[in-house]
N, C-alpha and C. Protein backbone atom coordinates (compact mmCIF):
# COMPACT_ATOMS: atom_id res chain seq x y z
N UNK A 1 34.44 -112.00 -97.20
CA UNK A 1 34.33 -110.88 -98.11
C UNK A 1 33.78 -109.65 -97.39
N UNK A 2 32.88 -110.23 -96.84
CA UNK A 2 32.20 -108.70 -95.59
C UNK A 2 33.48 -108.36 -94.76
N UNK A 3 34.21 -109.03 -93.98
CA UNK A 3 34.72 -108.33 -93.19
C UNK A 3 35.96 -107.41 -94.02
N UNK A 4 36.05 -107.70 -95.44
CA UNK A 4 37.77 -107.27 -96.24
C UNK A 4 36.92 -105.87 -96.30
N UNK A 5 35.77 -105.67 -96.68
CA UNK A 5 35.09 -104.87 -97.57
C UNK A 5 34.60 -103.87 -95.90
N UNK A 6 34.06 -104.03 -94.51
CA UNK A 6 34.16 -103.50 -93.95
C UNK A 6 35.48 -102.97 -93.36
N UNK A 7 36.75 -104.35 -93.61
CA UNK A 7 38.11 -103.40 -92.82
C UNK A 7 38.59 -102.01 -94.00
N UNK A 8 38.56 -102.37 -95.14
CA UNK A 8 38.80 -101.43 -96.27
C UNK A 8 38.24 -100.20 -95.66
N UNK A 9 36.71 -100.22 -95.80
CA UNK A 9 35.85 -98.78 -95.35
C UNK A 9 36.77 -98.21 -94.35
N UNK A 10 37.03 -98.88 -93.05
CA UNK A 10 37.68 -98.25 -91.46
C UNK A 10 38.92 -97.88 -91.89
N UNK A 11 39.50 -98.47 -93.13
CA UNK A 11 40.98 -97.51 -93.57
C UNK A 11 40.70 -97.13 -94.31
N UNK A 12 39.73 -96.55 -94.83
CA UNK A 12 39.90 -95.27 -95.71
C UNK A 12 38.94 -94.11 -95.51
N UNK A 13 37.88 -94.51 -94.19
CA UNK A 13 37.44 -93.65 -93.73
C UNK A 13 38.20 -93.12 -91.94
N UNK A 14 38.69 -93.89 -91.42
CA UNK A 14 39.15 -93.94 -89.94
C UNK A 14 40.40 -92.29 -90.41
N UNK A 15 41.19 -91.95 -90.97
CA UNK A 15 41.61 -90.96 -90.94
C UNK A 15 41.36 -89.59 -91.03
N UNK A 16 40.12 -89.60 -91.94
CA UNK A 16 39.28 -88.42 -92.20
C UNK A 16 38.12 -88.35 -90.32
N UNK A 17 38.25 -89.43 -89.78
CA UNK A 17 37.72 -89.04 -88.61
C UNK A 17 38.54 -88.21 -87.52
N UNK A 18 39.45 -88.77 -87.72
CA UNK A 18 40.72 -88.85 -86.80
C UNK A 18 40.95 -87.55 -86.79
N UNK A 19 41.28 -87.10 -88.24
CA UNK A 19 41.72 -85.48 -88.50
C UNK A 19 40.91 -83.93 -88.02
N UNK A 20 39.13 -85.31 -87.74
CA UNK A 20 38.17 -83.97 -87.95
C UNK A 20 37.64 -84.05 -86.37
N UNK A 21 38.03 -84.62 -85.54
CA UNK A 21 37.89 -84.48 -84.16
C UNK A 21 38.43 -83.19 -83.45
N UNK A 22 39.53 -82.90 -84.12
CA UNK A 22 39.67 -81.75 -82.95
C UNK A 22 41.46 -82.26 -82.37
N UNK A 23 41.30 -82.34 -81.21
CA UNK A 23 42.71 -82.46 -80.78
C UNK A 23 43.42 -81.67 -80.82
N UNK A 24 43.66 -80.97 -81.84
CA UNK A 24 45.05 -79.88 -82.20
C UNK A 24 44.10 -79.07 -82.67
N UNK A 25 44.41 -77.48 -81.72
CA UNK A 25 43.32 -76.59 -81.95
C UNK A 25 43.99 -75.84 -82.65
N UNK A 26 45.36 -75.96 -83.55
CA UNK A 26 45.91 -75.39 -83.92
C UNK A 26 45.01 -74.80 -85.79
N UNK A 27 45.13 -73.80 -86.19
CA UNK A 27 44.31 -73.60 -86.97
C UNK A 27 44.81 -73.80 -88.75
N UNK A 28 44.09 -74.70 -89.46
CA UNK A 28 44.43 -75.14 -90.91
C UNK A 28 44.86 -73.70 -91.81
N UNK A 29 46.04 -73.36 -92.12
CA UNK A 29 45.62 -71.78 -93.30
C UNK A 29 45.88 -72.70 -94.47
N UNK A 30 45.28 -71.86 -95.74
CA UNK A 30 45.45 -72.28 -96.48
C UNK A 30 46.33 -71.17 -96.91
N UNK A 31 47.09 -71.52 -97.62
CA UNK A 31 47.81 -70.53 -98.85
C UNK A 31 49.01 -71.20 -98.09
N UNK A 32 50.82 -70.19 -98.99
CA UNK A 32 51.78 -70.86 -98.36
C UNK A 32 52.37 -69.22 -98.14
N UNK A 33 52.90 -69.45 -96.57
CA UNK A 33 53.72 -68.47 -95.80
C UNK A 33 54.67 -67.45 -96.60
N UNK A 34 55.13 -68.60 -97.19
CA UNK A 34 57.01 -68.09 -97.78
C UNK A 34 56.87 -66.93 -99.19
N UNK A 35 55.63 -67.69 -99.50
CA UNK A 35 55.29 -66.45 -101.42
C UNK A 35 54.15 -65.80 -100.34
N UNK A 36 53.41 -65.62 -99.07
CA UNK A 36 53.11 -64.40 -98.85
C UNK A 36 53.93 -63.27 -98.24
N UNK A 37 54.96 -63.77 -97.88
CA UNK A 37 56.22 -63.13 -97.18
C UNK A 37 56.80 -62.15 -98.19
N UNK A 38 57.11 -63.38 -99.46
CA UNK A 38 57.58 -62.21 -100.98
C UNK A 38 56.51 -61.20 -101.24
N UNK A 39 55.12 -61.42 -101.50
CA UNK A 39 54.43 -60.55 -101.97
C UNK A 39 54.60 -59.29 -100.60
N UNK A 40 54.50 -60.05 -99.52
CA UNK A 40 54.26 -58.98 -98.53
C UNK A 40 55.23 -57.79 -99.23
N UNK A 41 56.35 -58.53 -99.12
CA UNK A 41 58.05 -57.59 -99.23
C UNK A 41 58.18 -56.91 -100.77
N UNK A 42 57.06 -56.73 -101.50
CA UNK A 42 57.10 -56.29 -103.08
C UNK A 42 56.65 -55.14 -102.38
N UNK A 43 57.42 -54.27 -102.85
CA UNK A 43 57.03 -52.49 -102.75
C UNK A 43 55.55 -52.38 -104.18
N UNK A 44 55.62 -53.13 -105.11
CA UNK A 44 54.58 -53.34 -106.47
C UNK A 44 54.65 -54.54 -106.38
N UNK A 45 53.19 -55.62 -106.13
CA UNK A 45 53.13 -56.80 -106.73
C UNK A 45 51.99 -56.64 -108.50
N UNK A 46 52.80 -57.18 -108.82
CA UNK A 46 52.58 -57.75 -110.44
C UNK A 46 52.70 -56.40 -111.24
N UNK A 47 52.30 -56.66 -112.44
CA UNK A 47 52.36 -55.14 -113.38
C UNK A 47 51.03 -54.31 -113.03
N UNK A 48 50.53 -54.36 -112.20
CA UNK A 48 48.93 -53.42 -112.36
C UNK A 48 49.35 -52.03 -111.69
N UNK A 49 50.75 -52.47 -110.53
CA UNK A 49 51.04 -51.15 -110.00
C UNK A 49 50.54 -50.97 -108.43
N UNK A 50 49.85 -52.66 -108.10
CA UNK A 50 49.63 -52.39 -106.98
C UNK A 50 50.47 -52.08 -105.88
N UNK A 51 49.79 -51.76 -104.54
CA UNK A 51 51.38 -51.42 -103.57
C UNK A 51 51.57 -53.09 -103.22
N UNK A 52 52.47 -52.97 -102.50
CA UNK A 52 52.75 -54.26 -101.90
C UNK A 52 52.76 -53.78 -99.89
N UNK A 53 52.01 -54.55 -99.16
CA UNK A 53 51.87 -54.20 -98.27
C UNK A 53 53.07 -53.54 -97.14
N UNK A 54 54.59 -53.91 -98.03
CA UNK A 54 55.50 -53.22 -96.93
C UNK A 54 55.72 -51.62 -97.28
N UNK A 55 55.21 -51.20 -98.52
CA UNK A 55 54.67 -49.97 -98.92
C UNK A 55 54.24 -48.79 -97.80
N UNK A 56 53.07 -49.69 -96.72
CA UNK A 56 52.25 -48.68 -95.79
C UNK A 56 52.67 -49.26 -94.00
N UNK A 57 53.08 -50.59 -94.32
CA UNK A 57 53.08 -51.26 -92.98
C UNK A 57 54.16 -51.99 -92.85
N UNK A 58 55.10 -51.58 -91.46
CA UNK A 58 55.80 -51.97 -90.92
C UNK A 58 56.00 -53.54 -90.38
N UNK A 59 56.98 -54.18 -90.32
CA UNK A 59 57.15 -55.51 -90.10
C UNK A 59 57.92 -55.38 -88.47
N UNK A 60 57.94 -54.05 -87.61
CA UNK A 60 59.09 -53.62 -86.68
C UNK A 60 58.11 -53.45 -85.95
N UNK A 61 57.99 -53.87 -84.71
CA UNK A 61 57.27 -53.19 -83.65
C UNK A 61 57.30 -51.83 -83.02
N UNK A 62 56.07 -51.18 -83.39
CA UNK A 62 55.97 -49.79 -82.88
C UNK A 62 56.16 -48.63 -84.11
N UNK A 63 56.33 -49.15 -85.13
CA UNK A 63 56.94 -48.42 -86.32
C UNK A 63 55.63 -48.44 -87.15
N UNK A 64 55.47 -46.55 -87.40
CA UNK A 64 54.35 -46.63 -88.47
C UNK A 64 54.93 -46.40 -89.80
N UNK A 65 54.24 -46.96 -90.47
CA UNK A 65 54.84 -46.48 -91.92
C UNK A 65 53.57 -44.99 -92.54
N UNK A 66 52.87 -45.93 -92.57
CA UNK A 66 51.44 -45.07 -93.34
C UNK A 66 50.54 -45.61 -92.31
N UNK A 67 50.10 -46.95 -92.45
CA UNK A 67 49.31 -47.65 -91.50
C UNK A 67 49.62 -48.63 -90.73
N UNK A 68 49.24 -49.02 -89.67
CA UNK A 68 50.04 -49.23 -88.33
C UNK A 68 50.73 -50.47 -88.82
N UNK A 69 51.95 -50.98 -87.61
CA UNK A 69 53.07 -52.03 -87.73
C UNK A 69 51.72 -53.37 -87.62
N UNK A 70 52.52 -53.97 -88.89
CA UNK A 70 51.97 -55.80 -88.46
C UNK A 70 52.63 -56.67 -87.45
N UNK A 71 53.59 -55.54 -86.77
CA UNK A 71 54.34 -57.30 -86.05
C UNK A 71 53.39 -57.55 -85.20
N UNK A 72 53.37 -58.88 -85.14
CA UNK A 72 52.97 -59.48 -83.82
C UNK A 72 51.25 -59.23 -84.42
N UNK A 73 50.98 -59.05 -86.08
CA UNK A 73 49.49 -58.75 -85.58
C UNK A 73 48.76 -59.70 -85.69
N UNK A 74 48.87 -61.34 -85.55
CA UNK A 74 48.01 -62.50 -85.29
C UNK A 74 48.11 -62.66 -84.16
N UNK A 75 48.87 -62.68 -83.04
CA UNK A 75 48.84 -62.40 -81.65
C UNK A 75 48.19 -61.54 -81.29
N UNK A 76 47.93 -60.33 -81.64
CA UNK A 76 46.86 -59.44 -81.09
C UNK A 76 45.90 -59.47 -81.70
N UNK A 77 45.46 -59.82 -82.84
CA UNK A 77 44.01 -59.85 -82.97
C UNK A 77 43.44 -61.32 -82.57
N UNK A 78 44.38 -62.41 -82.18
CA UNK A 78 44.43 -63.49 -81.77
C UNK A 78 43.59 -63.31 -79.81
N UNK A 79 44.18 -61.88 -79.56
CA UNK A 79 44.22 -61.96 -78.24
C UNK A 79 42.51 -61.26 -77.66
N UNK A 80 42.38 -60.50 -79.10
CA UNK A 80 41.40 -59.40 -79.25
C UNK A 80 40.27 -60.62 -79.02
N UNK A 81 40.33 -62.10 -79.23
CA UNK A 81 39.15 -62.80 -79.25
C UNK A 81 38.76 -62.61 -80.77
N UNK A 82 38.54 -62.08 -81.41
CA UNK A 82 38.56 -62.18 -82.94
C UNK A 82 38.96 -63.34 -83.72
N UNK A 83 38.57 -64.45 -85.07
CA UNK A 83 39.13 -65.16 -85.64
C UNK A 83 40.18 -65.07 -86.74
N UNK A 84 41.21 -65.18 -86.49
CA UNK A 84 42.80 -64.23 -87.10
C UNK A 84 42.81 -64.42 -88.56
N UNK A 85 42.33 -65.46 -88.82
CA UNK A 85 42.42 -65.32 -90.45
C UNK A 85 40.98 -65.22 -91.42
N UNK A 86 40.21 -65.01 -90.34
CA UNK A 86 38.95 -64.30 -91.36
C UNK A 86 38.94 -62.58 -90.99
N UNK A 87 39.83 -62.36 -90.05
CA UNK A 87 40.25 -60.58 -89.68
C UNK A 87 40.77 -60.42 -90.46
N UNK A 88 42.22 -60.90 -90.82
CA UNK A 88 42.94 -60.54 -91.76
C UNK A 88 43.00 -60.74 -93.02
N UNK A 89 41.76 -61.47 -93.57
CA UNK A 89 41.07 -61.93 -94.83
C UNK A 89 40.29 -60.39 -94.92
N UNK A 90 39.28 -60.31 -93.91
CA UNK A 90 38.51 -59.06 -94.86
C UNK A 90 39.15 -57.75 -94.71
N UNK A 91 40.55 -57.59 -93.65
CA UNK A 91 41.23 -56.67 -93.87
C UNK A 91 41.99 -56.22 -95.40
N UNK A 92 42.22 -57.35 -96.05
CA UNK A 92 42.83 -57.22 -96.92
C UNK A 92 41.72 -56.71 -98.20
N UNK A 93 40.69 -57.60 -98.35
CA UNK A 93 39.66 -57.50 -99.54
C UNK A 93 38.40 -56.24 -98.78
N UNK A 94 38.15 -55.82 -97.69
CA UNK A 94 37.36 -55.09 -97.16
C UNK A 94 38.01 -53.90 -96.26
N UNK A 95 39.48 -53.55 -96.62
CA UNK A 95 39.88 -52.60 -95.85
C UNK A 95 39.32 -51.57 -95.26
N UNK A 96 37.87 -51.34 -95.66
CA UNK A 96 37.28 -50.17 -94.48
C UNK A 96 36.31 -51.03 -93.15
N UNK A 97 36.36 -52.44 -93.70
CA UNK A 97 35.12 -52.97 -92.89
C UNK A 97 35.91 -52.98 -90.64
N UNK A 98 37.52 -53.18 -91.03
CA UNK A 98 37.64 -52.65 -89.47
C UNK A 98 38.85 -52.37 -89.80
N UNK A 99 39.13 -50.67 -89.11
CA UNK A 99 39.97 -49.69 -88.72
C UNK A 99 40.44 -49.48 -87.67
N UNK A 100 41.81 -49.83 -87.73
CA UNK A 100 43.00 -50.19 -86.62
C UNK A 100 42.79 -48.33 -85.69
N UNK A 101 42.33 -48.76 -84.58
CA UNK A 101 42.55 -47.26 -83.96
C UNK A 101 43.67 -46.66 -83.96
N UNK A 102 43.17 -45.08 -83.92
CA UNK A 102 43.97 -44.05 -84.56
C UNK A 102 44.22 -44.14 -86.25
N UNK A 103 43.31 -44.90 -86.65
CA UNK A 103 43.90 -44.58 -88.39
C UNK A 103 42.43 -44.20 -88.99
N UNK A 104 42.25 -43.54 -90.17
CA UNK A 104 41.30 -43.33 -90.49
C UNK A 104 41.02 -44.18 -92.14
N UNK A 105 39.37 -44.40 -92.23
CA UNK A 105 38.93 -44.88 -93.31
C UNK A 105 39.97 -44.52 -94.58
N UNK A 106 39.81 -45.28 -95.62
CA UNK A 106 40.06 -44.85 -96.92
C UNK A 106 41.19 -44.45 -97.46
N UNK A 107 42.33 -44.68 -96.50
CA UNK A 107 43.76 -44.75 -96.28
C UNK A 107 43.98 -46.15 -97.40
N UNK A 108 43.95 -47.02 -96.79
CA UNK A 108 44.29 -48.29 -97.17
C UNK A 108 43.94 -48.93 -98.71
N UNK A 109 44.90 -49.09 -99.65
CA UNK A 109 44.18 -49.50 -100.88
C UNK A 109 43.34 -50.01 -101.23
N UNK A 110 42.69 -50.34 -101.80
CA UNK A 110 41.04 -50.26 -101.76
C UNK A 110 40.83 -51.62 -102.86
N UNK A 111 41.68 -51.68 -103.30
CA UNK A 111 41.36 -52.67 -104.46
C UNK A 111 42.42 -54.19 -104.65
N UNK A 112 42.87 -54.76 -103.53
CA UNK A 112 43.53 -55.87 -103.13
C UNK A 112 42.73 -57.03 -103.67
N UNK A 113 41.11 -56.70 -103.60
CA UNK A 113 40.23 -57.95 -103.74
C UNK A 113 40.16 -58.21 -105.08
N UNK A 114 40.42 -57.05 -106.58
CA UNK A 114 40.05 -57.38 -107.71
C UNK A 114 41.57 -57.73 -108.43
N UNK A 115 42.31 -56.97 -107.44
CA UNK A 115 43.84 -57.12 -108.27
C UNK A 115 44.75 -57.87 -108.28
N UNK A 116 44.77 -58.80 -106.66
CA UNK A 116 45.32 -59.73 -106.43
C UNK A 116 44.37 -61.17 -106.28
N UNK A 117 45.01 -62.38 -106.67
CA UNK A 117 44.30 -63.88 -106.83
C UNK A 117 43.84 -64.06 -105.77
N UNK A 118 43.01 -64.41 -105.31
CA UNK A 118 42.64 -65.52 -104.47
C UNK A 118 43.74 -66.26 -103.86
N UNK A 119 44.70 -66.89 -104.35
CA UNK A 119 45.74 -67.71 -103.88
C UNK A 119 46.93 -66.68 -103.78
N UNK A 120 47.08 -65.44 -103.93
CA UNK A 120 47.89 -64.82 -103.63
C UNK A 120 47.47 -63.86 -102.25
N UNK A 121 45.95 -63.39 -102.38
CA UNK A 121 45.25 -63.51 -101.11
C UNK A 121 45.43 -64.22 -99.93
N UNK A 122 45.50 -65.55 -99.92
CA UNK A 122 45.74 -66.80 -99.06
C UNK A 122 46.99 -67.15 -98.78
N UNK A 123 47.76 -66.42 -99.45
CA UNK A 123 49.69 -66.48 -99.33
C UNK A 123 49.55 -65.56 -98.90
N UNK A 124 48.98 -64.51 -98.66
CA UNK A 124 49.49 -63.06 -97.64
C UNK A 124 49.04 -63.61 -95.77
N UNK A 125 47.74 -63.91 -96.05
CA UNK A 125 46.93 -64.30 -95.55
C UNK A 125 47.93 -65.50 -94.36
N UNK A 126 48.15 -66.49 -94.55
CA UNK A 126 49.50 -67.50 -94.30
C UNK A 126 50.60 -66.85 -93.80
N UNK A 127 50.64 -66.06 -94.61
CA UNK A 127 51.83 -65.11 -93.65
C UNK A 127 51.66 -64.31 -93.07
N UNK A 128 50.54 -63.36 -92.58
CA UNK A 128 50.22 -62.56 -91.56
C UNK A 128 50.10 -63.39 -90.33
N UNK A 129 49.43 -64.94 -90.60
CA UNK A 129 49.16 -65.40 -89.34
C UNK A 129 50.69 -65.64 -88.90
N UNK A 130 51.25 -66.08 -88.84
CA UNK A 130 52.89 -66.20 -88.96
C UNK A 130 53.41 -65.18 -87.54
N UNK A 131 52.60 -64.32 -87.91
CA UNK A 131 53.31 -62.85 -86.83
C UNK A 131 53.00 -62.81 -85.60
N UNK A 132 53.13 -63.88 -85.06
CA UNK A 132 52.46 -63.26 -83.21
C UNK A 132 53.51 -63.18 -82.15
């Protein structure tokens, strides 16, 4: 009975070890890519009238719209040494807290954090990392 009741524990704890070692430094996002891709690509997401980020920012390298191109921008803030999806987390809900040189404060909509979900947050979020 001890040993059913210790092999049980090692399979149902042995995977949660397995997973939390490390190995693949590849990084967990949460949210899903494909509905942050749509929201990205909404000129207005939902009825409040917000912009939708292809509104100000380019998906083209080298191309400004309003505020600078995203391509490639998890690769460079990836490269910057920075952690890419807590950058591009408080970029979105803290848009003045860091300003892409050459652009100035107070440009950037200001209100992403009260207007959009949490999980629609984390679907943009999923898909910015996407870009390197």
């Amino acid at each position: 009975m001890r040993r059913f009741t210790l092999t049980c524990l090692l399979i149902l704890i042995l995977p949660l070890v397995i997973s939390s070692c490390g190995g693949d430094e590849s990084v967990q996002v949460v949210g899903d890519a494909s509905k942050g891709e749509e929201l990205y690509k909404q000129k207005v997401i939902g009825s409040s009238g917000t912009p939708g980020c292809i509104t100000c920012h380019s998906l083209e390298e080298g191309v400004t719209v309003v505020g600078p191109s995203h391509a490639g921008i998890a690769a460079r803030v990836e490269e910057s040494g920075l952690q890419v999806e807590d950058y591009l987390r408080t970029s979105i809900v803290d848009p003045n807290a860091v300003i892409a040189e050459g652009f100035s404060e107070g440009v950037m909509y200001q209100n992403y954090a009260t207007d959009l979900t949490s999980e629609q947050i984390d679907d943009l979020v999923a898909f910015l990392m996407t870009l390197k």
